[in-house]
Protein backbone atom coordinates (compact mmCIF):
# COMPACT_ATOMS: atom_id res chain seq x y z
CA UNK A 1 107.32 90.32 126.78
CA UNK A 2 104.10 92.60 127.13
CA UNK A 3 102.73 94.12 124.47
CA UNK A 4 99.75 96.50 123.67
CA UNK A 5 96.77 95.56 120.73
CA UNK A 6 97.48 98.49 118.70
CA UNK A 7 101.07 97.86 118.87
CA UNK A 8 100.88 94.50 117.60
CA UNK A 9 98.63 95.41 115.20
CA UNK A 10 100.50 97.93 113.82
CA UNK A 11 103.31 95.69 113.20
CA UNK A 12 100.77 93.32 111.81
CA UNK A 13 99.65 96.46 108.64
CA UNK A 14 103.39 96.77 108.47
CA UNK A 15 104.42 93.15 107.53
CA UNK A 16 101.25 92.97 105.40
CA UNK A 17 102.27 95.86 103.59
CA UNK A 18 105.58 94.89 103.00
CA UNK A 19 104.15 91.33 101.45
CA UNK A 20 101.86 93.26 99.71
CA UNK A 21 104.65 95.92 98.31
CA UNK A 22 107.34 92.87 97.31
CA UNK A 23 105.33 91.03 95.71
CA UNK A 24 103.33 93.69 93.59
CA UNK A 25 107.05 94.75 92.95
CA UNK A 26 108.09 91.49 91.42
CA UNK A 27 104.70 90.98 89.37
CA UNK A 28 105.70 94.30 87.69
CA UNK A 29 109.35 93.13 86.91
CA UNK A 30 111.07 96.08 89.03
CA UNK A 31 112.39 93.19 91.52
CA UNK A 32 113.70 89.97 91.02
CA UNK A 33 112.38 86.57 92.52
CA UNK A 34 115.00 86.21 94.90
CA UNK A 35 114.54 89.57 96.50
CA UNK A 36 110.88 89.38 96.42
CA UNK A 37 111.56 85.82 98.08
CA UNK A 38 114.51 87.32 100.67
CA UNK A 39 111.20 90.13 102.00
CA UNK A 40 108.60 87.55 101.79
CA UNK A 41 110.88 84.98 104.11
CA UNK A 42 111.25 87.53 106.69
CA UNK A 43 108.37 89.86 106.57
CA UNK A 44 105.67 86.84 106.17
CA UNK A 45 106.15 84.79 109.61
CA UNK A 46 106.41 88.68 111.61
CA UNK A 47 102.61 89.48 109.82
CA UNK A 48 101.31 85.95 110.90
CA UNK A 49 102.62 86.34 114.61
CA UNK A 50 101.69 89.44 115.07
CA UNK A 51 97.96 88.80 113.73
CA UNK A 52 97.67 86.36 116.10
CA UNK A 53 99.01 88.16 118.94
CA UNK A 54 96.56 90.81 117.97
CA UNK A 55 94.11 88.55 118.51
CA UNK A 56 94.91 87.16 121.79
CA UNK A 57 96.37 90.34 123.15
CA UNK A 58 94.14 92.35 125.84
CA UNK A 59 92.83 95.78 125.58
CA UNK A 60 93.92 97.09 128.63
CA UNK A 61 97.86 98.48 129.05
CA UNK A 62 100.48 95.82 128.25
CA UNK A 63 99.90 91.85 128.03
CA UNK A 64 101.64 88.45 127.05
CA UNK A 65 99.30 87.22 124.38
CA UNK A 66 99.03 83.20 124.30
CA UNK A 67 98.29 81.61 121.07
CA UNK A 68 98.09 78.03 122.87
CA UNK A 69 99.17 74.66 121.65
């Protein structure tokens, strides 16, 4: 799958934000734990992906970023 930077990086801010967002939600008390747990288990792994695809991922047009072994 080829991607661009920016768009990987976008979806990085996104899954940050949403980590970011569930969890200041629970520390308030307007979530509970297990929905702050239910975003965290998806959005999490997507925001650590996509930072390292980010990294690895060209700047020119579309690429298949390799994070290696």
């Amino acid at each position: 799958m080829k991607m661009k930077k920016t768009t990987v990086a976008r979806i990085f801010w996104v899954g940050a934000g949403v980590c970011v967002i569930a969890s200041g939600l629970y520390f308030m008390g307007m979530i509970p734990l297990f929905a702050c747990a239910a975003l965290l288990v998806v959005a999490f792994p997507v925001t650590i992906l996509s930072l390292f695809f980010s990294w690895m991922a060209g700047e020119s047009g579309g690429d298949i970023p390799f994070i290696g072994y």
